[in-house]
Protein backbone atom coordinates (compact mmCIF):
# COMPACT_ATOMS: atom_id res chain seq x y z
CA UNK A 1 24.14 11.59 9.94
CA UNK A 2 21.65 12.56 12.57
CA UNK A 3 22.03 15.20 15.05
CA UNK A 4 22.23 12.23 18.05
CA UNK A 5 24.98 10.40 16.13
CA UNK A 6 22.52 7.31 16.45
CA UNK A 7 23.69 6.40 12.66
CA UNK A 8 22.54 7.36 9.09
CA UNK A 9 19.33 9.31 8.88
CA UNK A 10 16.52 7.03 6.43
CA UNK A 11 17.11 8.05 2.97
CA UNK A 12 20.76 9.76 3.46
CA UNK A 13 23.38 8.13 1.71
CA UNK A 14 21.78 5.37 1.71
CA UNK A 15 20.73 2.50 -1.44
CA UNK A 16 17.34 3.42 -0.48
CA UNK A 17 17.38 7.01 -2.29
CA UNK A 18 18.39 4.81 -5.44
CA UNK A 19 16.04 2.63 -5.33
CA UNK A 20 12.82 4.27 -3.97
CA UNK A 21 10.02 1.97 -3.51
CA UNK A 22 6.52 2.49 -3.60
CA UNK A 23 4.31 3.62 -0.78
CA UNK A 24 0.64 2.38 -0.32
CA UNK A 25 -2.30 4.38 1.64
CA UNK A 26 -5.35 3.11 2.54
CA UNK A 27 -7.36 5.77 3.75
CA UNK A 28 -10.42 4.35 5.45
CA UNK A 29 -13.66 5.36 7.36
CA UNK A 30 -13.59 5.40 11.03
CA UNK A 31 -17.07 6.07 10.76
CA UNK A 32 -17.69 3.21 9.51
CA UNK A 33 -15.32 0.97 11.54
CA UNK A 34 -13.70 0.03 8.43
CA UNK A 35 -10.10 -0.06 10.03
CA UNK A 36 -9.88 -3.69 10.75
CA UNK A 37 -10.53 -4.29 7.00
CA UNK A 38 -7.99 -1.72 6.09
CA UNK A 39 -5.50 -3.56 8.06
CA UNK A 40 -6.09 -6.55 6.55
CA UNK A 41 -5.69 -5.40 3.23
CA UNK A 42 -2.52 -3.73 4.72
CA UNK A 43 -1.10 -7.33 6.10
CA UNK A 44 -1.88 -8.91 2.78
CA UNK A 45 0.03 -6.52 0.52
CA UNK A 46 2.82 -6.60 3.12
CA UNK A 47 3.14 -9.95 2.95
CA UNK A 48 3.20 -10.57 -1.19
CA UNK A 49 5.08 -7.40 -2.22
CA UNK A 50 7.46 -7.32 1.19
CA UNK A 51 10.63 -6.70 -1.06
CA UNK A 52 8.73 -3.92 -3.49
CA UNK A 53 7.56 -1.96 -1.01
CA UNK A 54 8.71 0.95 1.14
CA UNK A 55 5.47 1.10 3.49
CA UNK A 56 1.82 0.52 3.74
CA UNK A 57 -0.07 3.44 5.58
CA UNK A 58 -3.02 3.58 7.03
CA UNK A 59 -4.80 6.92 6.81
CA UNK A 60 -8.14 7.80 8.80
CA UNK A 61 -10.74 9.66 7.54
CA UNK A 62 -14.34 9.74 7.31
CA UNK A 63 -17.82 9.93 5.18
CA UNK A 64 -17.33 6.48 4.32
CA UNK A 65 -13.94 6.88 2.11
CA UNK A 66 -12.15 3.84 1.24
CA UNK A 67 -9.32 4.38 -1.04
CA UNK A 68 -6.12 2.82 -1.48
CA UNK A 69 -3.17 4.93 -3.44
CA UNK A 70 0.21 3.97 -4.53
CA UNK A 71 2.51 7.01 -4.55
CA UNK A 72 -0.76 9.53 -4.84
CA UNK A 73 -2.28 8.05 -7.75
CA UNK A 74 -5.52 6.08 -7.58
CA UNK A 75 -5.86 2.36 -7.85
CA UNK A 76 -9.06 1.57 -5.66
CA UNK A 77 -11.91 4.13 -4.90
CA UNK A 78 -15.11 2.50 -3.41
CA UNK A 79 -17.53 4.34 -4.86
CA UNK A 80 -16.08 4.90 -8.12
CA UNK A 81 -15.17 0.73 -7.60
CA UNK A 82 -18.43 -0.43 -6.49
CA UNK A 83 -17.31 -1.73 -2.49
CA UNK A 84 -14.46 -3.22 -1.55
CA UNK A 85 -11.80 -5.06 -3.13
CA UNK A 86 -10.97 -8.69 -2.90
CA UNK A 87 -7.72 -9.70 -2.10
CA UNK A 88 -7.30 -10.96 -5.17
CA UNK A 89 -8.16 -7.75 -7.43
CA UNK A 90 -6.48 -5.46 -4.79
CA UNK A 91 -2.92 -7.92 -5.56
CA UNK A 92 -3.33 -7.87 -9.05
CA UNK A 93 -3.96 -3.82 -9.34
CA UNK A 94 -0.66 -3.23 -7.25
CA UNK A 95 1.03 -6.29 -9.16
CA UNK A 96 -0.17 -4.36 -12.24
CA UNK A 97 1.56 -1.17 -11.02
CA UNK A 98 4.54 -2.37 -9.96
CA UNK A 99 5.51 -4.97 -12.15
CA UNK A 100 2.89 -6.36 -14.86
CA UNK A 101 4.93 -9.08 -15.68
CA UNK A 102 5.42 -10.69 -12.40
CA UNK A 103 3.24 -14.19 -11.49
CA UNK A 104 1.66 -13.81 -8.38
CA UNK A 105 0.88 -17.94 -8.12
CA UNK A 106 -2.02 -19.23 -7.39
CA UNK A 107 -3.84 -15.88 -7.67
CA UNK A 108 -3.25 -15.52 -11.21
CA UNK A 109 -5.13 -18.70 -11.75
């Protein structure tokens, strides 16, 4: 319980210390302007994996980075990638991660 007796503290006796989900950072360039894209990216992953995961972040930084993690490990760098990643590509790398096996519909196609 919380010291303010408000109710259960996130991740206290709750299901979610079970069942952890993954967590997604974008870390962008503010440099650059490049949060509005980040964003973006961040609304579409919410909105195809909202039941697999725990949070999308958003991370400034700058000297143009654009990267995008799941749980600390690498999945999109944009140098290493060469730019940015489509929506489709970005959905199929976390699909990939999460759960290979799962059809994401019309993107798949």
């Amino acid at each position: 319980m919380d010291q303010g007796g408000t109710g259960p503290v996130p991740g206290e006796g709750t299901a979610e210390v079970a069942t952890r989900r993954p967590r997604v950072a974008i870390t962008y360039c503010v440099q650059c302007n490049w949060l509005l894209r980040s964003a973006w990216m961040a609304q579409e992953l919410l909105s195809t994996f909202k039941d697999d995961l725990s949070e999308v972040a958003l991370r400034p930084g700058k000297g143009g980075v654009f990267r995008i993690e799941v749980d600390g490990d690498l999945l999109w760098e944009r140098v290493q990638d060469g730019g940015f990643p489509d929506v489709k590509a970005l959905k199929q790398r976390v699909r990939d991660r999460l759960d290979p096996a799962r059809d994401l519909g019309h993107i798949d196609r």
